[in-house]
Protein backbone atom coordinates (compact mmCIF):
# COMPACT_ATOMS: atom_id res chain seq x y z
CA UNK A 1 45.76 42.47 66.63
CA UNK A 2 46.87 44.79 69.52
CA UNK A 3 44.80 48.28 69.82
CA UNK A 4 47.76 49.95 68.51
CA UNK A 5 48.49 47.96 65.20
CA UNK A 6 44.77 48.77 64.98
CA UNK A 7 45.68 52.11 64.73
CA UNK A 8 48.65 52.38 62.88
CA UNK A 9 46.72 50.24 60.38
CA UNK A 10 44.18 52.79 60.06
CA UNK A 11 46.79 55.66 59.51
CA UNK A 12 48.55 53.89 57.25
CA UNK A 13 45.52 53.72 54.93
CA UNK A 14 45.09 57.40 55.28
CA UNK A 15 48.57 57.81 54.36
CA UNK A 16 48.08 55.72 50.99
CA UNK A 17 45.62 58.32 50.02
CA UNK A 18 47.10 60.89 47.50
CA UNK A 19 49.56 63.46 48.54
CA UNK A 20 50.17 67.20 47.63
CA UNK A 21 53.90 67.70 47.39
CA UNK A 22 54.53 71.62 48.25
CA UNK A 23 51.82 71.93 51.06
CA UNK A 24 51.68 75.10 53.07
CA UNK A 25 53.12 74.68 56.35
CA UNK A 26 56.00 72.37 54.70
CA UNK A 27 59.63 73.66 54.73
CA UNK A 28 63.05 72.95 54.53
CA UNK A 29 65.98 74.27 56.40
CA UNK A 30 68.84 73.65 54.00
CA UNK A 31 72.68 74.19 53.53
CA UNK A 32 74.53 71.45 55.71
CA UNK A 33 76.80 69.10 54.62
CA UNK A 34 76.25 66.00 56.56
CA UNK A 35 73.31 64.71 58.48
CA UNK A 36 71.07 66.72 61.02
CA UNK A 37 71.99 64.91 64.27
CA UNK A 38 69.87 67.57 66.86
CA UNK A 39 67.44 70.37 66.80
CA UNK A 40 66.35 72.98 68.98
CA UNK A 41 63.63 75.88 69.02
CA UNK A 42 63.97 78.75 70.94
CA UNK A 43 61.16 79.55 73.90
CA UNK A 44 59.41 82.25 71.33
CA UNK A 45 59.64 79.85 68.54
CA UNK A 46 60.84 82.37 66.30
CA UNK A 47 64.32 80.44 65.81
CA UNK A 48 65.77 77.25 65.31
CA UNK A 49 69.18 75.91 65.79
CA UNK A 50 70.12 72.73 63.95
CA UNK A 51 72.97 70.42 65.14
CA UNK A 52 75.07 68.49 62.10
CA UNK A 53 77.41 65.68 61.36
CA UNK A 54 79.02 68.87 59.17
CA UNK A 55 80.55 69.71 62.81
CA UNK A 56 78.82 73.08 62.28
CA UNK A 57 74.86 74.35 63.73
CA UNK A 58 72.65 76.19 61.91
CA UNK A 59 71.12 79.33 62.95
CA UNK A 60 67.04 79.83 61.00
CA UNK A 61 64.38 82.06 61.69
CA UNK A 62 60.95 80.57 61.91
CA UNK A 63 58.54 80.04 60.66
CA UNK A 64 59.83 81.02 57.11
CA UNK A 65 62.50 78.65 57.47
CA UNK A 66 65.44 81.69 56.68
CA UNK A 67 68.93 81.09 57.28
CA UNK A 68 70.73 83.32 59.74
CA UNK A 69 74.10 81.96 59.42
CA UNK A 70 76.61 79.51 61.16
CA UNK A 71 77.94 78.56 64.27
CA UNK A 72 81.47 76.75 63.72
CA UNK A 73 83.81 75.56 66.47
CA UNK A 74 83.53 71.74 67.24
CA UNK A 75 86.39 69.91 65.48
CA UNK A 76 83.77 66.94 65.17
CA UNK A 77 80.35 66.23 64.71
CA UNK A 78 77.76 68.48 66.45
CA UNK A 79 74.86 66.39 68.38
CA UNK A 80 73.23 68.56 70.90
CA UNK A 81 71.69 72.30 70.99
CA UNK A 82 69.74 73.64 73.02
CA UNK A 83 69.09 77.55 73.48
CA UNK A 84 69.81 79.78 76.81
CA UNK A 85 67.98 82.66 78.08
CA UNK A 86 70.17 86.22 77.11
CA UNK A 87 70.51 85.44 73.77
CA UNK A 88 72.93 82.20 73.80
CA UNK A 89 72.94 78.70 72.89
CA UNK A 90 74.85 75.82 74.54
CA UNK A 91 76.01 72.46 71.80
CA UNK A 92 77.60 69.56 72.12
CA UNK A 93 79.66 66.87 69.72
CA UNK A 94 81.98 64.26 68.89
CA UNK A 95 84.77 66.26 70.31
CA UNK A 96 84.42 65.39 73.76
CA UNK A 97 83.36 69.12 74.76
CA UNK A 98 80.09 72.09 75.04
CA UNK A 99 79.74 75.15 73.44
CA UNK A 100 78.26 78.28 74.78
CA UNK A 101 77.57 80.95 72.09
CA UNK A 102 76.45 84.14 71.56
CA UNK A 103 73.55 84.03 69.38
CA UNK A 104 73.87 87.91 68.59
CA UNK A 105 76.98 87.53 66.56
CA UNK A 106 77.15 83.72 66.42
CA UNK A 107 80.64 83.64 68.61
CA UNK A 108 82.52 81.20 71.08
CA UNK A 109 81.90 82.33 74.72
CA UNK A 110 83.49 79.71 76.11
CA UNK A 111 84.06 75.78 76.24
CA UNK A 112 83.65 73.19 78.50
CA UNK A 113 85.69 70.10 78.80
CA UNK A 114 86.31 67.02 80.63
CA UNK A 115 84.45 64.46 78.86
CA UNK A 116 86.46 61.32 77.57
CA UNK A 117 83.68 60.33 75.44
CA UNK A 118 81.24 61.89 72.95
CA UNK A 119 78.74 63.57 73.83
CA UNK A 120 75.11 62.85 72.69
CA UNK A 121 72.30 64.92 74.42
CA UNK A 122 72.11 67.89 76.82
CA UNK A 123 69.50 69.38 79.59
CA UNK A 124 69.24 72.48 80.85
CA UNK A 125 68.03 73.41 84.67
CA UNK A 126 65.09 75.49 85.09
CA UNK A 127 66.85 78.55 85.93
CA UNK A 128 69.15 78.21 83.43
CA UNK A 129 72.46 78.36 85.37
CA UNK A 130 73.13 74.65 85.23
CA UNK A 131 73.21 72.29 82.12
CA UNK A 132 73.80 68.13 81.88
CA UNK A 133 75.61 66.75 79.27
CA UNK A 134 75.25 63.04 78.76
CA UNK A 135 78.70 61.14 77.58
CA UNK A 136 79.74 58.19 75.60
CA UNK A 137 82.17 57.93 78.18
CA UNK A 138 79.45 56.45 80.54
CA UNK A 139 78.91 59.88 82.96
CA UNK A 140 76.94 62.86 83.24
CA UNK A 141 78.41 66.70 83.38
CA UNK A 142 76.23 68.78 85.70
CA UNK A 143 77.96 72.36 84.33
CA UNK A 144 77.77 75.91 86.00
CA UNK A 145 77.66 77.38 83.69
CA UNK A 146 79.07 81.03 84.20
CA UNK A 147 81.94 79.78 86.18
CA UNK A 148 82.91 76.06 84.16
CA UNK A 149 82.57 74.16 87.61
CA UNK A 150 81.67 70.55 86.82
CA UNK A 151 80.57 67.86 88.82
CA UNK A 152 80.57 64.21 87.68
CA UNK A 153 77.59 61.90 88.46
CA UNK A 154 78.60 58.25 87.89
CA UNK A 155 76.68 55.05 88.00
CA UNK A 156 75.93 54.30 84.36
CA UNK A 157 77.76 51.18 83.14
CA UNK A 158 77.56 52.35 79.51
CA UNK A 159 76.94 55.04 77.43
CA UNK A 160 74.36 57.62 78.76
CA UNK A 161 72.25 58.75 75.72
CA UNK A 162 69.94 61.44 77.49
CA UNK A 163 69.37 63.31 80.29
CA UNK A 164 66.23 65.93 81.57
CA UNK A 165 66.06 67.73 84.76
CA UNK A 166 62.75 67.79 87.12
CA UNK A 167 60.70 70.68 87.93
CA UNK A 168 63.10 72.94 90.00
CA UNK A 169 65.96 71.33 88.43
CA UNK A 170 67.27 69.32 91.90
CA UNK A 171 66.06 66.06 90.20
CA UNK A 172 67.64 65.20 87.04
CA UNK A 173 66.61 61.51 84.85
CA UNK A 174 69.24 59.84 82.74
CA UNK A 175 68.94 57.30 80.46
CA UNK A 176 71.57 54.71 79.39
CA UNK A 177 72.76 51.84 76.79
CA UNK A 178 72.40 49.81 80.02
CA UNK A 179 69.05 49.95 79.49
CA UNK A 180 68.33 51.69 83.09
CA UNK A 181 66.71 55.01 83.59
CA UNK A 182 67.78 56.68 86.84
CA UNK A 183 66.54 59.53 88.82
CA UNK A 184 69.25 61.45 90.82
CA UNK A 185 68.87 63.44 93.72
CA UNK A 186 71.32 66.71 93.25
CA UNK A 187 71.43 67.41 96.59
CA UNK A 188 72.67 64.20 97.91
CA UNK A 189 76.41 64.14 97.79
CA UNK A 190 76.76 60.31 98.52
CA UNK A 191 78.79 58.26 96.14
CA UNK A 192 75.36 57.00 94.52
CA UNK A 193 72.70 59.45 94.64
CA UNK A 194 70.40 57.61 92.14
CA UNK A 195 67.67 55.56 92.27
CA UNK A 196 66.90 53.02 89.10
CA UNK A 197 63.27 54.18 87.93
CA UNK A 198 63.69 51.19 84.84
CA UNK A 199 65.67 48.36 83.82
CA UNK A 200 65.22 47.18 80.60
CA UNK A 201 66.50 44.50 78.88
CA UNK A 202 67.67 46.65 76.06
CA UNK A 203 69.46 50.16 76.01
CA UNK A 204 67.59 53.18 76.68
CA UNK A 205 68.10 56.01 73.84
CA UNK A 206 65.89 59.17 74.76
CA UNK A 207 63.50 59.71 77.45
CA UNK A 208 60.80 62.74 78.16
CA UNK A 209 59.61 64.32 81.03
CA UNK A 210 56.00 65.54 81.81
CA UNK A 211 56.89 67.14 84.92
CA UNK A 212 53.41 68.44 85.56
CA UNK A 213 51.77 65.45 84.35
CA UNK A 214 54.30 63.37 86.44
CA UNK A 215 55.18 60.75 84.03
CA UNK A 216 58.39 59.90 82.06
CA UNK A 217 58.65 58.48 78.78
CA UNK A 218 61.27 56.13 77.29
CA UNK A 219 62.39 54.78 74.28
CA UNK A 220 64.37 51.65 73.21
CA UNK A 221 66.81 50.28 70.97
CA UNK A 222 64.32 47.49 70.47
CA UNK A 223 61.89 49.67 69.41
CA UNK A 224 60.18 50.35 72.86
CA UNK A 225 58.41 53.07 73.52
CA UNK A 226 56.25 53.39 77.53
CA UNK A 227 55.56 55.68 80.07
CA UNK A 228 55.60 55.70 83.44
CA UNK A 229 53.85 57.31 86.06
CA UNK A 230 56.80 59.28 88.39
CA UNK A 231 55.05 58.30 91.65
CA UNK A 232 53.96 55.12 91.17
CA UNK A 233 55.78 52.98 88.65
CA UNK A 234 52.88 52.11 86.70
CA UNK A 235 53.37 51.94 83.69
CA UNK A 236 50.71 54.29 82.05
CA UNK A 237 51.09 53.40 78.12
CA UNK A 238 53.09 50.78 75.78
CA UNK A 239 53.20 52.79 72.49
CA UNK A 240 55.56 50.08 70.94
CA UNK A 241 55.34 49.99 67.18
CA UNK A 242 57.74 47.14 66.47
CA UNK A 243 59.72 49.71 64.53
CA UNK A 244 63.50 50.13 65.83
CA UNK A 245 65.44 51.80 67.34
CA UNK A 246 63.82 54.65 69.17
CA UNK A 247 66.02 57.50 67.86
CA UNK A 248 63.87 60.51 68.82
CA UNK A 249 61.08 62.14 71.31
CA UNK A 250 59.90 65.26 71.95
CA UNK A 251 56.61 67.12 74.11
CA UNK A 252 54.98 69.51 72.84
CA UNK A 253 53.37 72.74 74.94
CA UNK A 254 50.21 70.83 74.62
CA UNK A 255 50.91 67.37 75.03
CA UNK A 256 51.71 65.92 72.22
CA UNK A 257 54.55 63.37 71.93
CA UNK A 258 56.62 62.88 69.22
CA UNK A 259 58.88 59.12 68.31
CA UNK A 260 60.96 59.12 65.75
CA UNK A 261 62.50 55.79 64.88
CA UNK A 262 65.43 54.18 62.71
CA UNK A 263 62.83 53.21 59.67
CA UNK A 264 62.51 57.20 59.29
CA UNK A 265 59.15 57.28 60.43
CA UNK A 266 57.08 59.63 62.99
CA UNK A 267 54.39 58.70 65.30
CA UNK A 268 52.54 61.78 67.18
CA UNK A 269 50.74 60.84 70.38
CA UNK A 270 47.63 62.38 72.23
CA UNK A 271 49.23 62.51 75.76
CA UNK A 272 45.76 63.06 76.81
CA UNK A 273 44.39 59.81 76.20
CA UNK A 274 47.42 57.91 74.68
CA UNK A 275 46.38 57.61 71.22
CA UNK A 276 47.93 58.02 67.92
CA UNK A 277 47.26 61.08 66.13
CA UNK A 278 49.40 60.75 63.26
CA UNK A 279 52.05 57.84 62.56
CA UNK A 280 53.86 58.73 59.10
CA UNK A 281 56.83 58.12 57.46
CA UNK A 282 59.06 61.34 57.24
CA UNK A 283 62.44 60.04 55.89
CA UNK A 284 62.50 57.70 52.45
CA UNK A 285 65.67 55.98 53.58
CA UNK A 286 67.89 56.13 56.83
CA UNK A 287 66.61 57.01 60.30
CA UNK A 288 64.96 60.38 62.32
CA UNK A 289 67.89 61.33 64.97
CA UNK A 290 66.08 64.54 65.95
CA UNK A 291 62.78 65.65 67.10
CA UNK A 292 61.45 69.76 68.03
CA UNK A 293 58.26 70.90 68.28
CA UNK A 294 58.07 74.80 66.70
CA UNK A 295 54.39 74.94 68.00
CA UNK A 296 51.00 73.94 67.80
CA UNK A 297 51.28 71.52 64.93
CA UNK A 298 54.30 71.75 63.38
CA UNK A 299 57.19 69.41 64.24
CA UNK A 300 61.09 69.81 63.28
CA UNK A 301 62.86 66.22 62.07
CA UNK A 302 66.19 65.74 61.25
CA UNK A 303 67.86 62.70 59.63
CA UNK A 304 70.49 61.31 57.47
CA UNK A 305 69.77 64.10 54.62
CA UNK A 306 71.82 66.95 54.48
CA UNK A 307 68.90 69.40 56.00
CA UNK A 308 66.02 69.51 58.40
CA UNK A 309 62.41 69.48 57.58
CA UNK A 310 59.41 71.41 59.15
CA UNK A 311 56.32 68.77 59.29
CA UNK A 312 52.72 70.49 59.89
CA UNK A 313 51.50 67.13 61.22
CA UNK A 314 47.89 67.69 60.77
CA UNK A 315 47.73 67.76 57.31
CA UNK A 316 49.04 65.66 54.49
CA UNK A 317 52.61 65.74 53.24
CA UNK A 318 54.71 64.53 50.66
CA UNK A 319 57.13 62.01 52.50
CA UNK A 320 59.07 62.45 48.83
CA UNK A 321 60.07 65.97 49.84
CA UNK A 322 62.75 64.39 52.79
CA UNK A 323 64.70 61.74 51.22
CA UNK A 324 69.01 61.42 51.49
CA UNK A 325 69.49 62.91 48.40
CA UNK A 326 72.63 61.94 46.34
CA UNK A 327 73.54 59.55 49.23
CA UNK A 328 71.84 56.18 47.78
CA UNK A 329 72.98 53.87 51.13
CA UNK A 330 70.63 51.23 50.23
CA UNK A 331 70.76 51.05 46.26
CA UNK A 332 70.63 47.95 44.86
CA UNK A 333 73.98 46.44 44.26
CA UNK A 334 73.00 46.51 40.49
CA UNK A 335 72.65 50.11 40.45
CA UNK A 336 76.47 51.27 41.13
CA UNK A 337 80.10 49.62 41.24
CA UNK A 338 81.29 47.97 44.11
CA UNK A 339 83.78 50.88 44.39
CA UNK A 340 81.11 53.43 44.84
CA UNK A 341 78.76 51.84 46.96
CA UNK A 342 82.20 51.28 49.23
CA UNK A 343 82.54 55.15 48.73
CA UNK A 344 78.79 55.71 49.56
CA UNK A 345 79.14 53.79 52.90
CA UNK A 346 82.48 54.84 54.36
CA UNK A 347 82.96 58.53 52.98
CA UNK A 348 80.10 59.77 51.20
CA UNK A 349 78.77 61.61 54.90
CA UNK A 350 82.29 63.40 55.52
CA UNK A 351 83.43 63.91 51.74
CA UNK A 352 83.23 65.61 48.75
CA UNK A 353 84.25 64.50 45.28
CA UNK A 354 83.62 67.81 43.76
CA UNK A 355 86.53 70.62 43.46
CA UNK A 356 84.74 72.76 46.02
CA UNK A 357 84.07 70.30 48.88
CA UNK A 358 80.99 72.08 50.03
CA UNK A 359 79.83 72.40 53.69
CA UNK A 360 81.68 68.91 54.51
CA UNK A 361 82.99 66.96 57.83
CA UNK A 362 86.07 66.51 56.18
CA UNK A 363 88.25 67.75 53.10
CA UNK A 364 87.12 67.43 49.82
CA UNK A 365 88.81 64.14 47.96
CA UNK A 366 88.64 66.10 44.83
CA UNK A 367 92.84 65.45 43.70
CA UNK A 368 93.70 63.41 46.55
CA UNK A 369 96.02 61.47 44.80
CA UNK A 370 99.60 63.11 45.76
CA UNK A 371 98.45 65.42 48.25
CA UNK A 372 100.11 65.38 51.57
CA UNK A 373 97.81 64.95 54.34
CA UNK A 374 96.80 68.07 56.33
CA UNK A 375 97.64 70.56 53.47
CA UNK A 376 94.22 71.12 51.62
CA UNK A 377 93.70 75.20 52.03
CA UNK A 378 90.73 76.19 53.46
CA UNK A 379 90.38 73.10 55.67
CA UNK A 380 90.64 73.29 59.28
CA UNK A 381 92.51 70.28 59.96
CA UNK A 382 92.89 68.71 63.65
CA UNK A 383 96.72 68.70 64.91
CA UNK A 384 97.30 65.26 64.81
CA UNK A 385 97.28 65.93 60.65
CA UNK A 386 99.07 69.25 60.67
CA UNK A 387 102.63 68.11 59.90
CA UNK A 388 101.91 64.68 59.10
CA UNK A 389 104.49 62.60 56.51
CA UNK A 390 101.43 60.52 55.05
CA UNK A 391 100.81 61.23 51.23
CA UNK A 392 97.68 59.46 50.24
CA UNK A 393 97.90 57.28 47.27
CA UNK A 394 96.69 53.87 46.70
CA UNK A 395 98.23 51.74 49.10
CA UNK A 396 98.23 54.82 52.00
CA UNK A 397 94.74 54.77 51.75
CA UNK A 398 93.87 51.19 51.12
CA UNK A 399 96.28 50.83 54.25
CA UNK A 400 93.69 53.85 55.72
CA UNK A 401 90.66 51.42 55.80
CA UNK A 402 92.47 48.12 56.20
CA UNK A 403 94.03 49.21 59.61
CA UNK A 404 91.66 52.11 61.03
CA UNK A 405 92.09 55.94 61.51
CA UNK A 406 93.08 55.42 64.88
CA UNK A 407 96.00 53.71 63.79
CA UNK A 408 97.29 55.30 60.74
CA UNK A 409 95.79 58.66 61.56
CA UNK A 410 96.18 58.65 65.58
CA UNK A 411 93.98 61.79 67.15
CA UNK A 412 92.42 62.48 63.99
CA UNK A 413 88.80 63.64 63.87
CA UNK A 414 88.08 60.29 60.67
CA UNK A 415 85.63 58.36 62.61
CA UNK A 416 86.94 55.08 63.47
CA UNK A 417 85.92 52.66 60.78
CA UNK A 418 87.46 49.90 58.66
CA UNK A 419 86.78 48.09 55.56
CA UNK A 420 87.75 44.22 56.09
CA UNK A 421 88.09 42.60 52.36
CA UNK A 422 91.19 43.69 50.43
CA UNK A 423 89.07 43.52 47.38
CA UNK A 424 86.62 46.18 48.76
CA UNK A 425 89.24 48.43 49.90
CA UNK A 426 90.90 48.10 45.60
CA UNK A 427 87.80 48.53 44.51
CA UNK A 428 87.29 51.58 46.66
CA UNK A 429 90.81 53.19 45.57
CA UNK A 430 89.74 52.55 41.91
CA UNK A 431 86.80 54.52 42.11
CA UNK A 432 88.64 57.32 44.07
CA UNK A 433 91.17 57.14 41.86
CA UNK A 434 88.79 57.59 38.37
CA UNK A 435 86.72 60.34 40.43
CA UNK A 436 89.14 62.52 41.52
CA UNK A 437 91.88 63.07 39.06
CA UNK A 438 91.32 66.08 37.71
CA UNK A 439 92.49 64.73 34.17
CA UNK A 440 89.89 61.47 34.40
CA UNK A 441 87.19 63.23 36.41
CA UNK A 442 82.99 61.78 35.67
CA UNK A 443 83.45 60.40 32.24
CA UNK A 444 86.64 57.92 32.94
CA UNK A 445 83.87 56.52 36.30
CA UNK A 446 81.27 56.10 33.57
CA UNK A 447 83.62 54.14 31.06
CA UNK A 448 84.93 52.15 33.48
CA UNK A 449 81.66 50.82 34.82
């Protein structure tokens, strides 16, 4: 047994001791409606900003955890935050473009676009005039930001998933699905200013920088996690856990790196000597996508529940407290109809079946049935709905999942997804169908089942 499954062995015993649920330090920041896919604390710790599949970001005060209010603008899913000196924030989503906002009365300053992809992470330079943005479409944005000036740093075969600048911010590191992590020069303004630091035989997800250490730390969709020194290659630690992906990493102010992983747990690292300090599992089902550190021993996750939670990693938590919630993604297929679990899979992140739709990606399905598409008040629909002839009933959306948004629904913000068995999709439209007719509502879905 390796000297790390030595020690995740011994904190897993420590973990099977017994837990107090409702331990100081413990918090939750709560009141999105989809997954928490980024998080961000500002330099005085005294906010947070969280980043959600709800398109919206939430604005909290810490440490108590208050909420401040919301920032809504992206017409998709919101993956990046990160906060700016005077008082503003910068995002980033699904819908191809940044943010900047003022943080005084939570308004749009301006956008950025140019991106033909997604965008997943985002960096900001030392001074704070320049930020990175790191695209699905397979390039990086290096943004001025006062005057929207954007130049475009290709090499990347595939989709870069992070990006961090070096100290002075003419260095930036990028890593990438083609499993390479590249350094670029900023002031070289050759057609390939980058140098490949690692090449790995799987796709690089995050990466950290230590720039006064002078190492850089990566992490893997096969569940690698290293370092390496900056000026030598070496490669300082292997903190591989076999657990995977590697969704998550963050440094804290005094050296203390945080994984978070697809399994939903957390390991904390000693940067010091490279050991693990705690290694715990944060999330009863589905993944941690995000990773801040508020301070000295207290550590921000997000996941694939409908909130954020505020870990004080030195002492013993509850992992009860973050769990999905009503979203049961891997109940048994005893424990609901085929029709749901299709429901729970394909819509349950975007949709409501309740009359008021809550804090949703998408319209509530509450009375679907007969509704043209792009009418539901109160929903800010993209313009490829606005105006559209579809009027969803069983076969428009059974025809919905058999051929794809993207072709029924062209320019829509429905993620692209399809269901491939016609007796899925019936099944699916029965359960719609029982759930959200006002005149059948719950108790027709329990006497059908």
């Amino acid at each position: 047994m390796s000297c790390l499954r030595r020690v995740l062995a011994a904190c897993a015993c420590l973990l099977a001791l017994p837990a107090f649920a409702g331990e100081a330090g413990f918090l939750r920041l709560e009141g999105h409606g989809g997954p928490v896919k980024g998080i961000a604390v500002s330099p005085q710790a005294d906010r947070a900003l969280t980043a959600s599949f709800d398109n919206a970001l939430g604005l909290w005060s810490m440490p108590e955890g208050h909420h401040l209010g919301w920032l809504e603008g992206h017409e998709a899913a919101a993956n990046a935050v990160v906060f700016l000196p005077g008082n503003r924030a910068l995002s980033a989503g699904d819908d191809f473009r940044l943010i900047l906002w003022d943080l005084a009365t939570r308004q749009e300053i301006r956008r950025y676009e140019g991106h033909r992809g997604k965008i997943i992470a985002l960096a900001v330079s030392p001074d704070g005039t320049m930020a990175a943005s790191a695209g699905w479409d397979g390039v990086i944005g290096l943004w001025q930001l006062e005057t929207g000036e954007v130049r475009w740093l290709e090499g990347h075969t595939a989709n870069v998933n992070d990006v961090a600048f070096g100290p002075g911010g003419a260095v930036l590191y990028s890593a990438g699905y083609d499993g390479t992590l590249r350094r670029w020069d900023l002031n070289d303004t050759s057609h390939t200013p980058y140098s490949v630091v690692v090449s790995h035989g799987f796709g690089l997800n995050h990466l950290e920088l230590s720039a006064e250490a002078g190492w850089v730390a990566y992490g893997a969709v096969d569940g690698t996690v290293r370092v390496r020194d900056l000026a030598t290659g070496e490669t300082l630690a292997d903190m591989t856990a076999e657990r995977k992906p590697i969704l998550a990493l963050d440094l804290s102010a005094d050296g203390q790196l945080a994984v978070g992983d697809g399994e939903g747990y957390i390991m904390v690292i000693d940067t010091a000597d490279w050991s693990v300090e705690r290694d715990f599992r944060a999330a009863l089902r589905g993944p941690i996508w995000a990773l801040a550190w508020e301070g000295a021993g207290r550590l921000l996750a997000g996941g694939i529940a409908d909130e954020a939670a505020a870990w004080p990693v030195t002492e013993r938590v509850d992992s009860a407290l973050f769990a999905d919630g009503p979203r049961s993604f891997h109940a048994d297929p005893g424990e609901m109809s085929n029709g749901e679990r299709q429901f729970m899979r394909k819509c349950s992140i975007c949709h409501s079946l309740e009359p008021e739709g809550g804090r949703k990606a998408g319209p509530t399905l509450w009375g679907v049935f007969g509704r043209k598409a792009g009418t539901l008040a109160g929903y800010r629909y993209s313009d490829a709905l606005i105006g559209s002839p579809i009027v969803w009933s069983d076969a428009t959306i059974a025809q919905l999942f058999r051929d794809g948004p993207d072709v029924v629904t062209p320019g829509s913000k429905m993620p692209v997804q399809r269901i491939a068995e016609e007796d899925d999709r019936r099944d699916l439209v029965a359960f719609l169908r029982a759930r959200t007719i006002p005149e059948n509502g719950i108790e027709a879905v329990e006497k059908s089942d």
